[in-house]
C-alpha atoms as a PDB file:
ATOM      1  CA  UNK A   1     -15.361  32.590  58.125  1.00  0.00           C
ATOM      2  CA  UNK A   2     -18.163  34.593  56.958  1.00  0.00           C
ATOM      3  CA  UNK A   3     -20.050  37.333  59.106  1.00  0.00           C
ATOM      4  CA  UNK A   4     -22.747  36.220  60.883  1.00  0.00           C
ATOM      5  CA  UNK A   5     -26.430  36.926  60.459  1.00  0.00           C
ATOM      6  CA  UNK A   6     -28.676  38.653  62.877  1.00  0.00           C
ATOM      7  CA  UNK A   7     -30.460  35.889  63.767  1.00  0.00           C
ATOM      8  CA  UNK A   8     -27.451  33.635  64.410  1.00  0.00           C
ATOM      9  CA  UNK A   9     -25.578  35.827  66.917  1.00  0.00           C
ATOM     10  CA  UNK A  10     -29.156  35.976  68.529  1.00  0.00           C
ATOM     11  CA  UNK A  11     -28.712  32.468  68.771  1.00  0.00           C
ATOM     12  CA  UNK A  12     -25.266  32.272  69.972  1.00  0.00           C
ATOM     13  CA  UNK A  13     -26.486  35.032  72.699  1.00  0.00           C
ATOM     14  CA  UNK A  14     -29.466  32.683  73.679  1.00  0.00           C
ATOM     15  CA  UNK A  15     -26.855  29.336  74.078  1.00  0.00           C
ATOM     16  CA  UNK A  16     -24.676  30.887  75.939  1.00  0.00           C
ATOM     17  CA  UNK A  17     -27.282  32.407  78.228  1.00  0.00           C
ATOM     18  CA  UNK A  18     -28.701  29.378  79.257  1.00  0.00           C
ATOM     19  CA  UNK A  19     -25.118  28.136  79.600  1.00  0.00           C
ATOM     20  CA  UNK A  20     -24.179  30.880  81.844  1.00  0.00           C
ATOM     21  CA  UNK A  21     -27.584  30.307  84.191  1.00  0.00           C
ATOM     22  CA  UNK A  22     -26.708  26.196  84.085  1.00  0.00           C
ATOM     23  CA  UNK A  23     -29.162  25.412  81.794  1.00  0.00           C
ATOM     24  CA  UNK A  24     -27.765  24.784  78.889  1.00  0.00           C
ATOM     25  CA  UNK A  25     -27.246  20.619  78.481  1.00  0.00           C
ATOM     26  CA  UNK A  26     -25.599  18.269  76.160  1.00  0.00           C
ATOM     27  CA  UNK A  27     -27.005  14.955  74.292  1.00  0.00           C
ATOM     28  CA  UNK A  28     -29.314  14.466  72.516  1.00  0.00           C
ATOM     29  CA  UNK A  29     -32.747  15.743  74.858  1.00  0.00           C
ATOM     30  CA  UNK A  30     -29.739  16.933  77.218  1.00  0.00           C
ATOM     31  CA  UNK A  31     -29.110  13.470  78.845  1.00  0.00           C
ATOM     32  CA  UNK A  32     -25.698  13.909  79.204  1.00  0.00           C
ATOM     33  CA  UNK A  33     -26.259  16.841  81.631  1.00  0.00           C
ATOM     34  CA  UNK A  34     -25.495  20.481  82.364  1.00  0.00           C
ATOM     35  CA  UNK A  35     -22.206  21.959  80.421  1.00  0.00           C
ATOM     36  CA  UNK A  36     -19.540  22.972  82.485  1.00  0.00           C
ATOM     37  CA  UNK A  37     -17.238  23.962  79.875  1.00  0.00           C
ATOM     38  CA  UNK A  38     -17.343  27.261  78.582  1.00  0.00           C
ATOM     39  CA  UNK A  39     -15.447  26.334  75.012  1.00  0.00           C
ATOM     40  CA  UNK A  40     -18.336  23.282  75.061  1.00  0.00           C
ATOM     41  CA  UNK A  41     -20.968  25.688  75.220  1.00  0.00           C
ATOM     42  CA  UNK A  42     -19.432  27.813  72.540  1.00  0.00           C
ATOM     43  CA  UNK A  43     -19.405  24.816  70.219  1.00  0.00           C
ATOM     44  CA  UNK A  44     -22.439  24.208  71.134  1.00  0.00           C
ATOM     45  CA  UNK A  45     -23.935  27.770  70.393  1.00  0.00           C
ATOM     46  CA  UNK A  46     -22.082  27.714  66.985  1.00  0.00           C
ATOM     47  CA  UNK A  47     -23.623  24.495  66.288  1.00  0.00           C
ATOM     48  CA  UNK A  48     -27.362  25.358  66.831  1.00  0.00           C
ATOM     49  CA  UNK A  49     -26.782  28.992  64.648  1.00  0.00           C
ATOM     50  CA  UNK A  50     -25.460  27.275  61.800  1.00  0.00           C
ATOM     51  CA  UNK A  51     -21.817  28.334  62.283  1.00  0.00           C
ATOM     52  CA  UNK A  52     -19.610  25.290  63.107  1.00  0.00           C
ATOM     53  CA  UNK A  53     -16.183  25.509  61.118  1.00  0.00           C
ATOM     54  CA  UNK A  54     -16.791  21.461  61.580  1.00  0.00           C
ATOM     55  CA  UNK A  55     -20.069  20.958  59.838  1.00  0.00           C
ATOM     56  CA  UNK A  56     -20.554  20.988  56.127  1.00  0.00           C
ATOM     57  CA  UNK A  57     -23.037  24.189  54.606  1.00  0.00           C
ATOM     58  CA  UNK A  58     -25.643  21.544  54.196  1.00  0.00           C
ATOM     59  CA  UNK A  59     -25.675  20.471  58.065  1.00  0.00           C
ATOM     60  CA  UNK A  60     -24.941  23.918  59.126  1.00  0.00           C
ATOM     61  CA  UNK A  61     -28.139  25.105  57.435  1.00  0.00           C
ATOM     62  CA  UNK A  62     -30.042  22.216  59.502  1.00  0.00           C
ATOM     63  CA  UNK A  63     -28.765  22.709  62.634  1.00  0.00           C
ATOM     64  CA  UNK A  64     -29.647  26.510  61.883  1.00  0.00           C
ATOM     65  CA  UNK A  65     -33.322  25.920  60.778  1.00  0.00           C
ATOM     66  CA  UNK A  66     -33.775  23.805  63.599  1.00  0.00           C
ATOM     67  CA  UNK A  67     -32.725  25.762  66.045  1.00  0.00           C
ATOM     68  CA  UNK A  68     -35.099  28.453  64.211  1.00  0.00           C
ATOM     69  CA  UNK A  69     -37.711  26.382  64.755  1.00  0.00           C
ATOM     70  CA  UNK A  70     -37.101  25.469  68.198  1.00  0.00           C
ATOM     71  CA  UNK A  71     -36.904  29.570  68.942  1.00  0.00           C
ATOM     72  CA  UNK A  72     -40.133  30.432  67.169  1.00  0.00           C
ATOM     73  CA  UNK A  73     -42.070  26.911  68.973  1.00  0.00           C
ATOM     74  CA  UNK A  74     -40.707  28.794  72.676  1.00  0.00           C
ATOM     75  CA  UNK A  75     -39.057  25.645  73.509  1.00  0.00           C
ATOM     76  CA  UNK A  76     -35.502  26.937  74.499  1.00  0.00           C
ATOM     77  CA  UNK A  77     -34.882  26.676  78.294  1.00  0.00           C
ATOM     78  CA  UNK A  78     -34.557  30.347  78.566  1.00  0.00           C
ATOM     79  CA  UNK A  79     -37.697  31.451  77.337  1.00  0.00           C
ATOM     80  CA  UNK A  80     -39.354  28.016  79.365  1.00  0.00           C
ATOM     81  CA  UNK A  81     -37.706  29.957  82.911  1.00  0.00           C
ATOM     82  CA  UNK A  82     -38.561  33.387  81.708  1.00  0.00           C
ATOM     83  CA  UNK A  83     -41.913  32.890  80.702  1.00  0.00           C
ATOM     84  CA  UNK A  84     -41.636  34.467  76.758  1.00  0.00           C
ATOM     85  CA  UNK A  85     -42.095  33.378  73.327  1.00  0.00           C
ATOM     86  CA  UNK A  86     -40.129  34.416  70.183  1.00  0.00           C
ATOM     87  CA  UNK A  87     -42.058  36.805  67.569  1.00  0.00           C
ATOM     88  CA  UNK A  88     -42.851  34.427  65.277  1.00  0.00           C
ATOM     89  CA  UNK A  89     -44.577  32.312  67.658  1.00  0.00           C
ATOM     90  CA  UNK A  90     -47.212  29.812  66.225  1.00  0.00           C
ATOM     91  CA  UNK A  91     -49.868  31.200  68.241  1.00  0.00           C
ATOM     92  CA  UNK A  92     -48.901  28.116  71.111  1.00  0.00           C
ATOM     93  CA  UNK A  93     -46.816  30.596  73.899  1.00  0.00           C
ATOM     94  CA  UNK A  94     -47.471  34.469  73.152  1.00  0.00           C
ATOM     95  CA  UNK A  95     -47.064  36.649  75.705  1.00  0.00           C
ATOM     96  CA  UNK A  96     -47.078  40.374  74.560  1.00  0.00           C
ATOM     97  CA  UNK A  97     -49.561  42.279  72.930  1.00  0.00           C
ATOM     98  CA  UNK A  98     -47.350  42.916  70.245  1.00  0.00           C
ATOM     99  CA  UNK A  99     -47.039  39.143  69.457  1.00  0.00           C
ATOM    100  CA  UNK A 100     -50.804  38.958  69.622  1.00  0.00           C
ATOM    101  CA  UNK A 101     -50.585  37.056  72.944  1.00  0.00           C
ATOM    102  CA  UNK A 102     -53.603  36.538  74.866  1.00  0.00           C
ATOM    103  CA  UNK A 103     -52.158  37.088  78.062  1.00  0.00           C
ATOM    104  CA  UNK A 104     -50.720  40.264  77.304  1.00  0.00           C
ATOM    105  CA  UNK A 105     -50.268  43.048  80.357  1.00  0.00           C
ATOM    106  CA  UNK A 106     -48.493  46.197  78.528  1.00  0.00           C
ATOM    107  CA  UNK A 107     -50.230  47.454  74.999  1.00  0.00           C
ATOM    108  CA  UNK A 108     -47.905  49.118  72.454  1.00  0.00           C
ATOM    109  CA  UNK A 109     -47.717  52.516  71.870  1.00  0.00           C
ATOM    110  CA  UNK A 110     -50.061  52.205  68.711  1.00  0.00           C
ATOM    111  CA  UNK A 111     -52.101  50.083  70.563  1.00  0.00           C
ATOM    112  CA  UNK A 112     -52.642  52.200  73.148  1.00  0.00           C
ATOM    113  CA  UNK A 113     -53.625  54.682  71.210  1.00  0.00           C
ATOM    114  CA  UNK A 114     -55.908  52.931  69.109  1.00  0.00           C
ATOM    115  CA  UNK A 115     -57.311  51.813  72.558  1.00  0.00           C
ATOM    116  CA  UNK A 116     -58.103  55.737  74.015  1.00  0.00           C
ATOM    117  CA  UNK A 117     -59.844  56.059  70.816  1.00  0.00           C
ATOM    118  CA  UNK A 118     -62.291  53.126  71.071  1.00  0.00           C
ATOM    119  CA  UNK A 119     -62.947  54.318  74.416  1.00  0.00           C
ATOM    120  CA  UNK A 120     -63.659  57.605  73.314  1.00  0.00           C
ATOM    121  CA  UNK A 121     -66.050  56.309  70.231  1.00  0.00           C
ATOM    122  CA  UNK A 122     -67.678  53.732  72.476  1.00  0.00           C
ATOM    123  CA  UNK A 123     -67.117  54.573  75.838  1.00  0.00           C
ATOM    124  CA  UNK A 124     -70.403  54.499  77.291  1.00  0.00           C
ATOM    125  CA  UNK A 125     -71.255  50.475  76.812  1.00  0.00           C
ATOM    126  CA  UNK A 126     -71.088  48.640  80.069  1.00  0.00           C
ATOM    127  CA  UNK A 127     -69.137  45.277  80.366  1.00  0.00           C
ATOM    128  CA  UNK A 128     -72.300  43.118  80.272  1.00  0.00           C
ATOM    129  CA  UNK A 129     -73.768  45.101  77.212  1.00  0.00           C
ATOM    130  CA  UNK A 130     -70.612  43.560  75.437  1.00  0.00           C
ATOM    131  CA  UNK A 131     -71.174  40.592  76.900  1.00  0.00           C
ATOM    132  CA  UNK A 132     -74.290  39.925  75.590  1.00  0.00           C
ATOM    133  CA  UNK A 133     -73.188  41.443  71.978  1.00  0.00           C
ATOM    134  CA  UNK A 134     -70.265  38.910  72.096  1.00  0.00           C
ATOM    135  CA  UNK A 135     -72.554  35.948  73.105  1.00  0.00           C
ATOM    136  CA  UNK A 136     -74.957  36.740  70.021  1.00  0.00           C
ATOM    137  CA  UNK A 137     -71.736  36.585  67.607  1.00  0.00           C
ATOM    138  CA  UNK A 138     -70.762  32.949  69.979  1.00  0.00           C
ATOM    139  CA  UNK A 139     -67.641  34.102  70.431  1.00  0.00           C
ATOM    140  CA  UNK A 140     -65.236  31.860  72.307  1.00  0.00           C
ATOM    141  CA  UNK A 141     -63.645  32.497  75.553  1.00  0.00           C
ATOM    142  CA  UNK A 142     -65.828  35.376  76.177  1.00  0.00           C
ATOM    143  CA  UNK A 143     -66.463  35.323  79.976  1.00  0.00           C
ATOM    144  CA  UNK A 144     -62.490  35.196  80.678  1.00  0.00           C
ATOM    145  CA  UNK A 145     -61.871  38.582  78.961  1.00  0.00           C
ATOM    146  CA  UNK A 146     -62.007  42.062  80.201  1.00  0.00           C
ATOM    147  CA  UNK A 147     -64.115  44.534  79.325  1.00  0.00           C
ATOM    148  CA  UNK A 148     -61.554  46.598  76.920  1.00  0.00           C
ATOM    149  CA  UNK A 149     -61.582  43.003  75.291  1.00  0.00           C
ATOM    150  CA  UNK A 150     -64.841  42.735  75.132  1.00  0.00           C
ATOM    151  CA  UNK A 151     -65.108  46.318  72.838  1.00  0.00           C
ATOM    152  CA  UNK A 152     -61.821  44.708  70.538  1.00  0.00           C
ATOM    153  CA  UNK A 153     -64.031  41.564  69.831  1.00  0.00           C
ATOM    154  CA  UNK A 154     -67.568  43.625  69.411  1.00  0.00           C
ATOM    155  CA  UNK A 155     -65.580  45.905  67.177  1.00  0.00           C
ATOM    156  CA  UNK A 156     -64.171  43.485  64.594  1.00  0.00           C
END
């Protein structure tokens, strides 16, 4: 059998981590229930990353492009219990900075940089200054941001 890609041991490591916190299930929509097997939830996880010695290339490549899918949508059960989205997330569940999430707590490094040097440039604004320059450019969503926000929207 061929080595595996990145993205398919990822995989693997996500099946078999909902397996191991019971909630990995079986069926189709998981209607069968929880897997208590561990060599089920190994077929399983070579299944979903494309690597099943049982499938044909064509099927394998399905199963892995769905599964793809499914990762980048934030619709496994581990990232629905953890709370996180995968990096190419279609802008539905972001949830760091550095996936352009909206709810974001922690900036990157770059981003916090870039962030001491807008405060530095334009550091003496208040919050409702930016407020009204946001609400003369209608810009959406503008009373549920903070004021660091605020200077990001004003800004671009």
């Amino acid at each position: 059998m061929a080595k595996s890609s990145p993205r398919q041991r990822k995989t693997i490591g996500r099946v078999m981590h909902e397996y191991e916190h019971g909630e990995l299930k079986s069926g189709r929509s998981g209607k069968a229930g929880k897997v208590r097997s561990r060599k089920q939830a190994i077929a399983i996880a070579l299944n979903e990353a494309g690597k099943s010695k049982y499938n044909s290339e064509k099927k394998n490549r399905k199963n892995r492009t769905r599964s793809e899918r499914k990762e980048t949508r934030g619709e496994t059960y581990q990232q629905e219990t953890e709370g996180r989205s995968h990096v190419g997330a279609q802008q539905k569940r972001e949830s760091s900075r550095a996936m352009g999430g909206k709810n974001a707590t922690r900036l990157t490094k770059a981003g916090a940089k870039g962030a001491r040097t807008r405060a530095r440039r334009d550091g003496d604004a208040s919050k409702d200054e930016l407020y009204a320059r946001a609400k003369k450019r209608r810009v959406a969503g503008r009373s549920k941001v903070t004021k660091r926000q605020l200077e990001n929207v004003v800004r671009a």
